[in-house]
PDB file of N, CA and C in Angstrom:
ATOM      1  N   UNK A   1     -10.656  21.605   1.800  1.00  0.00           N
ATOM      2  CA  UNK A   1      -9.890  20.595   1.139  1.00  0.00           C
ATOM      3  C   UNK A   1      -8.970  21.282   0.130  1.00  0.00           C
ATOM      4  N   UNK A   2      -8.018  20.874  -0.043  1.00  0.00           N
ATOM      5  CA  UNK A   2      -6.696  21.633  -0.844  1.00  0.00           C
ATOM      6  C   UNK A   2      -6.279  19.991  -2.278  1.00  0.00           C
ATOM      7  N   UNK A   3      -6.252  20.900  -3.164  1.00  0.00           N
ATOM      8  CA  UNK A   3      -5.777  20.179  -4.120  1.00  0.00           C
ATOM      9  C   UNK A   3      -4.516  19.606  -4.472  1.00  0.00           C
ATOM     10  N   UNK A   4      -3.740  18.305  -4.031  1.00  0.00           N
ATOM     11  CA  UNK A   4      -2.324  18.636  -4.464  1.00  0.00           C
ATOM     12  C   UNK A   4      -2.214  18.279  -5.955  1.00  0.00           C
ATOM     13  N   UNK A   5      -1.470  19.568  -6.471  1.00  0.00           N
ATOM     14  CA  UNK A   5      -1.058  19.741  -8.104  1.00  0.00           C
ATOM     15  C   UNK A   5      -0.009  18.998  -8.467  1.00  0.00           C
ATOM     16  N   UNK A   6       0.723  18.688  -7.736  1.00  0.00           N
ATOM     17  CA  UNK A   6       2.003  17.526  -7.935  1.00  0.00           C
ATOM     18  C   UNK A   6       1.617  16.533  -7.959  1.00  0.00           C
ATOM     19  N   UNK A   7       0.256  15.530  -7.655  1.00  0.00           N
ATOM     20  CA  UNK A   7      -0.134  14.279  -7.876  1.00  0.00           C
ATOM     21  C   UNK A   7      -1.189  14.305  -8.768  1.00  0.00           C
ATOM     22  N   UNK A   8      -1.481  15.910  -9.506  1.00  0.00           N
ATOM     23  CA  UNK A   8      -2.911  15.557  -9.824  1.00  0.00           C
ATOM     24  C   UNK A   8      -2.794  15.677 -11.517  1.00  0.00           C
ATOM     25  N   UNK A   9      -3.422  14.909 -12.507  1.00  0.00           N
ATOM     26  CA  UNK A   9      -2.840  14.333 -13.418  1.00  0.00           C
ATOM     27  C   UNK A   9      -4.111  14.649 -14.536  1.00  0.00           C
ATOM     28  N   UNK A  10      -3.997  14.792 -15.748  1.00  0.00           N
ATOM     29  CA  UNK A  10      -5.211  14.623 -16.614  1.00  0.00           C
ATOM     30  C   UNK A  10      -5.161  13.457 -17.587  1.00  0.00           C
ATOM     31  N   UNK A  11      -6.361  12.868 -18.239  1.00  0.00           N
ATOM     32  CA  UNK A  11      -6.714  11.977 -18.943  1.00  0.00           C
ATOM     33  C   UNK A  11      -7.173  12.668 -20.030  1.00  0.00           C
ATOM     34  N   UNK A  12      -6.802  12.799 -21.013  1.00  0.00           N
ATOM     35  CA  UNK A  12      -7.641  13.174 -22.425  1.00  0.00           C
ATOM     36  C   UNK A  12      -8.260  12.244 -22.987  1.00  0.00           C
ATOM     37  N   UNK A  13      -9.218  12.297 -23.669  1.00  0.00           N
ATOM     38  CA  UNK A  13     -10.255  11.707 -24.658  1.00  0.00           C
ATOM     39  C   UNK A  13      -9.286  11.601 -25.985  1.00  0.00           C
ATOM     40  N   UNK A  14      -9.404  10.389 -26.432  1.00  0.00           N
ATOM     41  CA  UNK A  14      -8.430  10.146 -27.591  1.00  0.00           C
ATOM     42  C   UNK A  14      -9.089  11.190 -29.198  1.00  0.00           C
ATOM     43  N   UNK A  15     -10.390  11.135 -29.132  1.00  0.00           N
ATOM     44  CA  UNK A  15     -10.837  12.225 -30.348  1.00  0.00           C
ATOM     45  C   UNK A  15     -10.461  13.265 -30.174  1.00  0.00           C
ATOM     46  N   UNK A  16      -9.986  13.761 -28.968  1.00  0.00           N
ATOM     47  CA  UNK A  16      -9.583  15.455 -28.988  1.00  0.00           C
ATOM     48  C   UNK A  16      -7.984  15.303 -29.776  1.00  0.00           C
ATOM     49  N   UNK A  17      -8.347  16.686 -30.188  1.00  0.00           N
ATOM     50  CA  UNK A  17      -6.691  16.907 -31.155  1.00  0.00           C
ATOM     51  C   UNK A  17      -5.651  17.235 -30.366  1.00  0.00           C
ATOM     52  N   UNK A  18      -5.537  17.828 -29.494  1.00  0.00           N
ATOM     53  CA  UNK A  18      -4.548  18.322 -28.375  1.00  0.00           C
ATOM     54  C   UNK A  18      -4.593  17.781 -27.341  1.00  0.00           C
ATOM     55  N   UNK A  19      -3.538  17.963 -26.012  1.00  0.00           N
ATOM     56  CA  UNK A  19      -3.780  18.275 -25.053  1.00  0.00           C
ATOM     57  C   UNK A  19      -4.652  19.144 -24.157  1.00  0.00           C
ATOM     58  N   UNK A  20      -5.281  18.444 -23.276  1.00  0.00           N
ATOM     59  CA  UNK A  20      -5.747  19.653 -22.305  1.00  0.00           C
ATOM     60  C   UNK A  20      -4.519  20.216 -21.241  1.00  0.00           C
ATOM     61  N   UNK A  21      -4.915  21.390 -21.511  1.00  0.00           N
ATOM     62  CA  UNK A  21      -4.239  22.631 -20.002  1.00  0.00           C
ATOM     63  C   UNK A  21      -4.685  22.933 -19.525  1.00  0.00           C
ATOM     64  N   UNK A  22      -4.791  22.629 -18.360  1.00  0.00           N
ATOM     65  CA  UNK A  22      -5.075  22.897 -17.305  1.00  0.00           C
ATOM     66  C   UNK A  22      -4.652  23.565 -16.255  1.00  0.00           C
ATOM     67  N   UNK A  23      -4.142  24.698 -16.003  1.00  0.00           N
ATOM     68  CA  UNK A  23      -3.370  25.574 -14.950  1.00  0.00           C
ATOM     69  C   UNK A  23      -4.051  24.989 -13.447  1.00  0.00           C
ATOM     70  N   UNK A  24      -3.117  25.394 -12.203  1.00  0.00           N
ATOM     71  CA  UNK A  24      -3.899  25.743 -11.445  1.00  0.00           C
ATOM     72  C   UNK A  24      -2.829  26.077 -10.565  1.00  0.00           C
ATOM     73  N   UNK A  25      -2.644  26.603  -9.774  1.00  0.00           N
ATOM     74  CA  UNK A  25      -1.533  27.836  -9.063  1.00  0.00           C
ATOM     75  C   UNK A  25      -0.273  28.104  -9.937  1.00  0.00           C
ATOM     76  N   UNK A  26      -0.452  28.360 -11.265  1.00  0.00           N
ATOM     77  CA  UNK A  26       0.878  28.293 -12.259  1.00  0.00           C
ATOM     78  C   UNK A  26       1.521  27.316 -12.819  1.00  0.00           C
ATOM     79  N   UNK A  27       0.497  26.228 -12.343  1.00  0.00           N
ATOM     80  CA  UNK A  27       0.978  24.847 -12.763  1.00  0.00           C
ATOM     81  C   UNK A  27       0.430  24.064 -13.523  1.00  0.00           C
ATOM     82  N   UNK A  28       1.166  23.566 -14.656  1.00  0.00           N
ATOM     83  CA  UNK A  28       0.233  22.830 -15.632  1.00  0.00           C
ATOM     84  C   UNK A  28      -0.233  21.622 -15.058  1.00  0.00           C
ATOM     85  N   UNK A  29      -1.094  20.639 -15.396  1.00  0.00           N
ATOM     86  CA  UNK A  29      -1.493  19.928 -15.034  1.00  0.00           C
ATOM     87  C   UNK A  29      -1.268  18.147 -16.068  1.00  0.00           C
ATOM     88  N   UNK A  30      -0.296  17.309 -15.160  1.00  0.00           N
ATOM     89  CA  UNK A  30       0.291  16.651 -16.435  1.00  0.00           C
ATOM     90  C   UNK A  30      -0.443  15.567 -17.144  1.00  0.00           C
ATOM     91  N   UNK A  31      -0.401  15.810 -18.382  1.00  0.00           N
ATOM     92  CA  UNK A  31      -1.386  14.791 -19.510  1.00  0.00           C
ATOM     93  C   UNK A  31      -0.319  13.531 -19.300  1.00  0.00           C
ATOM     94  N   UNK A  32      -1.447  12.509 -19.550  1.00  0.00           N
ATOM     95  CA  UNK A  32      -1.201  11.079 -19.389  1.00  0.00           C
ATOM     96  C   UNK A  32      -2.137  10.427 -20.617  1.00  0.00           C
ATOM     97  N   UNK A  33      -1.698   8.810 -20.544  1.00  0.00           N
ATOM     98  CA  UNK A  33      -2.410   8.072 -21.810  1.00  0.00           C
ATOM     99  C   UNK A  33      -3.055   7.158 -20.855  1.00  0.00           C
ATOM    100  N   UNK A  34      -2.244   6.706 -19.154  1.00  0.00           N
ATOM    101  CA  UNK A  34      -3.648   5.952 -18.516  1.00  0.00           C
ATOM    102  C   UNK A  34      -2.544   6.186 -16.804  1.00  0.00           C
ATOM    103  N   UNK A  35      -3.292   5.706 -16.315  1.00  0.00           N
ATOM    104  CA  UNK A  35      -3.321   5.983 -14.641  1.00  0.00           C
ATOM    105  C   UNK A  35      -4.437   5.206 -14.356  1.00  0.00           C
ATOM    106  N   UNK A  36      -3.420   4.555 -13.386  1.00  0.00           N
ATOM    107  CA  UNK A  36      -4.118   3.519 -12.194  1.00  0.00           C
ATOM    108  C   UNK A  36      -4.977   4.207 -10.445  1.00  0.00           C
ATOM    109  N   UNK A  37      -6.115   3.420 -10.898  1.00  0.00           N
ATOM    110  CA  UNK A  37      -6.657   4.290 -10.148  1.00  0.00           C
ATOM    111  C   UNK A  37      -7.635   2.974  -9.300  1.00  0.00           C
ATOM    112  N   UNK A  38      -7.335   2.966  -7.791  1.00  0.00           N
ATOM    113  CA  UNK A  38      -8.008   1.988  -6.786  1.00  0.00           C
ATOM    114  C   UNK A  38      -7.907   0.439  -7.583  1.00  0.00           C
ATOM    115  N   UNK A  39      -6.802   0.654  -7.903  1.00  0.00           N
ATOM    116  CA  UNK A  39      -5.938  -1.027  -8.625  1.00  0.00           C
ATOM    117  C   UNK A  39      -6.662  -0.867 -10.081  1.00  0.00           C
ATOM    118  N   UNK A  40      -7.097  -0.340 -10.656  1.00  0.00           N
ATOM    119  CA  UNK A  40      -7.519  -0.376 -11.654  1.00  0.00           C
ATOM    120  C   UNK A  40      -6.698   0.148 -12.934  1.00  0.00           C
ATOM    121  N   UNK A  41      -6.600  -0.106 -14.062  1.00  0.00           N
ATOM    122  CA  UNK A  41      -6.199   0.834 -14.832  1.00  0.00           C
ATOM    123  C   UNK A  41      -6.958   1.240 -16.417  1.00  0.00           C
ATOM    124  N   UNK A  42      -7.176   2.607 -16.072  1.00  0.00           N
ATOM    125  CA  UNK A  42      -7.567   3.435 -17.175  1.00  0.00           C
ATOM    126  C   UNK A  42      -6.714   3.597 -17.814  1.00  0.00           C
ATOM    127  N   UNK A  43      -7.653   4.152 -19.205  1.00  0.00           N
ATOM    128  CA  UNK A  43      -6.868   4.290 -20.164  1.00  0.00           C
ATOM    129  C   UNK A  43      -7.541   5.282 -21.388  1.00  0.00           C
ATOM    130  N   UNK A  44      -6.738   5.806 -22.417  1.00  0.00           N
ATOM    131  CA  UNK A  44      -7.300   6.329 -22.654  1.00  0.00           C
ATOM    132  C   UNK A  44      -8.438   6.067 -24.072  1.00  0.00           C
ATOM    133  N   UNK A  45      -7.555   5.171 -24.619  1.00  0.00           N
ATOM    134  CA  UNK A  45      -8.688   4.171 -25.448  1.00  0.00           C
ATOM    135  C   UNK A  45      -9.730   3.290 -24.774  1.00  0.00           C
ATOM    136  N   UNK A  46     -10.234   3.452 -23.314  1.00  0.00           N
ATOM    137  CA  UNK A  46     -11.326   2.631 -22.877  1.00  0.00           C
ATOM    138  C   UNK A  46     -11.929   1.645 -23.174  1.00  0.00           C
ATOM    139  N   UNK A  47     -10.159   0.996 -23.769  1.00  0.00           N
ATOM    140  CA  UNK A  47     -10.786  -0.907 -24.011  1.00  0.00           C
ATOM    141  C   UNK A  47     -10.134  -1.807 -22.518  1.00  0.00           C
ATOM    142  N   UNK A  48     -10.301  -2.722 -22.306  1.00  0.00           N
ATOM    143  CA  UNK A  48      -9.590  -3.715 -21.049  1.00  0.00           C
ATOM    144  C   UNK A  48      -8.447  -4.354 -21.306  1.00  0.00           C
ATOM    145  N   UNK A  49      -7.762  -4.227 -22.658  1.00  0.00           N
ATOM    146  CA  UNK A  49      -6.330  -4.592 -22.527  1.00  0.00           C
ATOM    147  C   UNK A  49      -5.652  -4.388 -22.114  1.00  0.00           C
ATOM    148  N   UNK A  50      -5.362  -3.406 -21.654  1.00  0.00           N
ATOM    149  CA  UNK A  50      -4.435  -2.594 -20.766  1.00  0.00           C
ATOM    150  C   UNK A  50      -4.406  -3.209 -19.096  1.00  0.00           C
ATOM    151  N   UNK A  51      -6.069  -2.977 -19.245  1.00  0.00           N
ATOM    152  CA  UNK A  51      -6.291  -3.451 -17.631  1.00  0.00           C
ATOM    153  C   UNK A  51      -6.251  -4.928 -17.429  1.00  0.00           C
ATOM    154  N   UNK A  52      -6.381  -6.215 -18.638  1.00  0.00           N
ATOM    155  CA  UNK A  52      -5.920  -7.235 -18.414  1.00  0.00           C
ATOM    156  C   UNK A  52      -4.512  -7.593 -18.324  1.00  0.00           C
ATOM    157  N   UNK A  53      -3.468  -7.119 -18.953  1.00  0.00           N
ATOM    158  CA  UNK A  53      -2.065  -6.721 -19.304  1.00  0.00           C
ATOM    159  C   UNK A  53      -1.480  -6.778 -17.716  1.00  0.00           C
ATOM    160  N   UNK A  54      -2.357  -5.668 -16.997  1.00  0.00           N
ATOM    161  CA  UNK A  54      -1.800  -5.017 -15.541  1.00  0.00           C
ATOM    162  C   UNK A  54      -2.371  -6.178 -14.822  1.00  0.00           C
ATOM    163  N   UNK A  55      -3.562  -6.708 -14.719  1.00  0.00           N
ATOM    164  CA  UNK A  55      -4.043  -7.330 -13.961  1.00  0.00           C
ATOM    165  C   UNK A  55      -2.583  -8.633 -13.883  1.00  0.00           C
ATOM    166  N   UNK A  56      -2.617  -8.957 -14.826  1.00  0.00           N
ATOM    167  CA  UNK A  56      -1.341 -10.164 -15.261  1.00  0.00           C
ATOM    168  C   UNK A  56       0.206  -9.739 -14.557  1.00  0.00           C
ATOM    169  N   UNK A  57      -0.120  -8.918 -14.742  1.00  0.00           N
ATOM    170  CA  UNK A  57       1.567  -8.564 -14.392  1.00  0.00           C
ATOM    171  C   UNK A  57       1.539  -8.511 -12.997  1.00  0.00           C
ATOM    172  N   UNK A  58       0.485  -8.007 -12.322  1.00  0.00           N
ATOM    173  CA  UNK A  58       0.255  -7.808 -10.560  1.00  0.00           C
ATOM    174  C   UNK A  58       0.423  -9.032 -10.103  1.00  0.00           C
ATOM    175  N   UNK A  59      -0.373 -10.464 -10.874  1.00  0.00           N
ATOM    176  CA  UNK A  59      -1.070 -11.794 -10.082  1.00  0.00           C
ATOM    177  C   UNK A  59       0.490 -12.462 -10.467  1.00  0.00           C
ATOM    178  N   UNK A  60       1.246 -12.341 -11.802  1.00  0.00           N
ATOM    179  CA  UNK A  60       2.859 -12.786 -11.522  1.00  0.00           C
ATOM    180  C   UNK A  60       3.718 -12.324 -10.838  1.00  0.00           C
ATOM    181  N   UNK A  61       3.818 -11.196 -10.446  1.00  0.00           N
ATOM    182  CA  UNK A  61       4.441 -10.413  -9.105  1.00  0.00           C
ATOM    183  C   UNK A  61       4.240 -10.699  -7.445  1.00  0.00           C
ATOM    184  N   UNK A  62       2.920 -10.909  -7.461  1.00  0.00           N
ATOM    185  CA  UNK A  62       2.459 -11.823  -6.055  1.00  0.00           C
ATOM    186  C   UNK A  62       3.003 -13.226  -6.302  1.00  0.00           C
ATOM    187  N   UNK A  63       3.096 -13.956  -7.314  1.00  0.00           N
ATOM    188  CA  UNK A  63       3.118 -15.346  -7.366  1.00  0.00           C
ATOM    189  C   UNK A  63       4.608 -15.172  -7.188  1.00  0.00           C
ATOM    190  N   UNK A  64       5.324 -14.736  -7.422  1.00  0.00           N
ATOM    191  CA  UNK A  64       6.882 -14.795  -7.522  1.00  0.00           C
ATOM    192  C   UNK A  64       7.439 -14.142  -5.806  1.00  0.00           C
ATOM    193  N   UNK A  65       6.605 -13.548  -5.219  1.00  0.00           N
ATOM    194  CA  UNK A  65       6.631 -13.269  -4.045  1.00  0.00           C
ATOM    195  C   UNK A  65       6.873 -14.028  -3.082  1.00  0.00           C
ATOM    196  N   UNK A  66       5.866 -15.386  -3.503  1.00  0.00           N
ATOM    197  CA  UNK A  66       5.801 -16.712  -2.373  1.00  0.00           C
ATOM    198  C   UNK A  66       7.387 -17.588  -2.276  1.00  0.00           C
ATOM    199  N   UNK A  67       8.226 -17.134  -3.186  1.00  0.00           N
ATOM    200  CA  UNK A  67       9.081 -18.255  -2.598  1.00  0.00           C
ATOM    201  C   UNK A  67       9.044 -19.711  -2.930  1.00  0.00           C
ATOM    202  N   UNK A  68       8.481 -19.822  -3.975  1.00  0.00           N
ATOM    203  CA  UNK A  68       7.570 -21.139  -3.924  1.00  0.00           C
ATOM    204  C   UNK A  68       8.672 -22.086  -4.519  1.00  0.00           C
ATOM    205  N   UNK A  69       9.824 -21.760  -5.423  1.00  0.00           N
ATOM    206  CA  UNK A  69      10.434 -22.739  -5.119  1.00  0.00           C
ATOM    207  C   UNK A  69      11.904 -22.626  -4.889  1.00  0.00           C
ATOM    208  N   UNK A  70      12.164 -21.887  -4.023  1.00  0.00           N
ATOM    209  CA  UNK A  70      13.095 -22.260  -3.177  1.00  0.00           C
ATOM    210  C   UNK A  70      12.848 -22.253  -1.372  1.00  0.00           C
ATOM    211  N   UNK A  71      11.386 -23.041  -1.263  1.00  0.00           N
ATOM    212  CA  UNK A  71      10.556 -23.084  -0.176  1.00  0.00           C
ATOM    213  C   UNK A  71      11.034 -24.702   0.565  1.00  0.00           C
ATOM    214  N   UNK A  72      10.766 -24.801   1.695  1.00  0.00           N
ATOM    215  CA  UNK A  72      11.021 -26.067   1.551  1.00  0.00           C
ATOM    216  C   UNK A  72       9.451 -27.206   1.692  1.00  0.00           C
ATOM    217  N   UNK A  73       9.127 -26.799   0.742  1.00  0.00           N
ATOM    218  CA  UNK A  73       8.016 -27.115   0.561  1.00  0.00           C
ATOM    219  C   UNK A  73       8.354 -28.599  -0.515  1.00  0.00           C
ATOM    220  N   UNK A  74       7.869 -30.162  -0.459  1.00  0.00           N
ATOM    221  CA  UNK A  74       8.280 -31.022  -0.856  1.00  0.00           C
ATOM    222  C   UNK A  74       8.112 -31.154  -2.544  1.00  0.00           C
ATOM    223  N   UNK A  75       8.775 -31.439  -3.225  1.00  0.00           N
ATOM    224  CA  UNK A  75       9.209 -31.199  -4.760  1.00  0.00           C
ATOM    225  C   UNK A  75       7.325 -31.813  -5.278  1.00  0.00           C
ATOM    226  N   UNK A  76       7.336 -32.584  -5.271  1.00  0.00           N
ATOM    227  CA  UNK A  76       6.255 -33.073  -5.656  1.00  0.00           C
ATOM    228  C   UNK A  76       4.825 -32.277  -5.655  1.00  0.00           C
ATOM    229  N   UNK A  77       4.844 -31.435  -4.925  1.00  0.00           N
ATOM    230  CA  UNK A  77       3.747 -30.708  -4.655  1.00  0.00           C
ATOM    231  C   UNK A  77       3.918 -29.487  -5.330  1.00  0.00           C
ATOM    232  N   UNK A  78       5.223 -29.073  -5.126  1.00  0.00           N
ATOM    233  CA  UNK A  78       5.771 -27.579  -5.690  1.00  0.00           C
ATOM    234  C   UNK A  78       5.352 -27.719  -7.769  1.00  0.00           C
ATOM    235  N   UNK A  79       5.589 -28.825  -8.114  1.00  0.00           N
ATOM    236  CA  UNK A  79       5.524 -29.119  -9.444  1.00  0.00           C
ATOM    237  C   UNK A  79       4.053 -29.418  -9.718  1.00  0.00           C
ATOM    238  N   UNK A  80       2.926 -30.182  -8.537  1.00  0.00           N
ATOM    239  CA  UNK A  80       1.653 -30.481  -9.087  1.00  0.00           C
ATOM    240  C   UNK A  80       0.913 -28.232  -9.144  1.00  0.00           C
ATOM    241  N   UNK A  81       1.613 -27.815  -8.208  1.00  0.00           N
ATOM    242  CA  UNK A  81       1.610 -26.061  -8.329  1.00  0.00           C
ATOM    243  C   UNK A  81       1.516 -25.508  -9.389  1.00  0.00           C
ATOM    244  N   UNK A  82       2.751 -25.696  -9.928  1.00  0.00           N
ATOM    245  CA  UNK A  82       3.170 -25.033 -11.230  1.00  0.00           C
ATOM    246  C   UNK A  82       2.306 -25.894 -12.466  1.00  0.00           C
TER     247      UNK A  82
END
C-alpha cells in the first residue's frame, strides 16, 4: 500500500503550541483546523458545532436541489412544504 502525500493532511491538538511536521518523501505534510472525513466533520476543538453548521449546510444544498419551486408541482402543496 503506498501513501498519497498530496491528499494526506494533519490535525493538531489545539494544546500543542506549534504545528506538527511531518515529512515524508520531502514533503511536508499539510496542517489543517478540521477535515471532513466519511461525511463527517472534525475538528480541531472536538466540539459538534462545526459538525452541526456542515450538517445544515449539506441538508439546504440537497433541499435546493429538488426544484421544488419551480416544479410543477401544485402551489398549495409546494407552500404546506415550506
Amino acid at each position: 500500500m503506498e501513501m498519497n502525500v498530496d491528499k494526506s493532511m494533519t490535525l493538531r491538538i489545539p494544546k500543542q503550541p506549534f504545528p506538527v511536521e511531518i515529512m515524508i518523501d520531502q514533503k511536508q505534510l499539510e496542517n489543517v483546523e478540521y477535515l471532513s472525513y466519511l461525511g463527517s466533520l472534525i475538528t480541531d476543538d472536538a466540539r459538534g458545532t462545526g459538525k452541526i453548521k456542515h450538517m445544515v449546510i449539506t441538508a439546504k444544498a440537497a433541499f435546493n436541489k429538488k426544484n421544488l419551486f419551480t416544479s410543477k408541482m401544485d402551489v398549495d402543496l409546494r407552500k404546506e412544504l415550506v
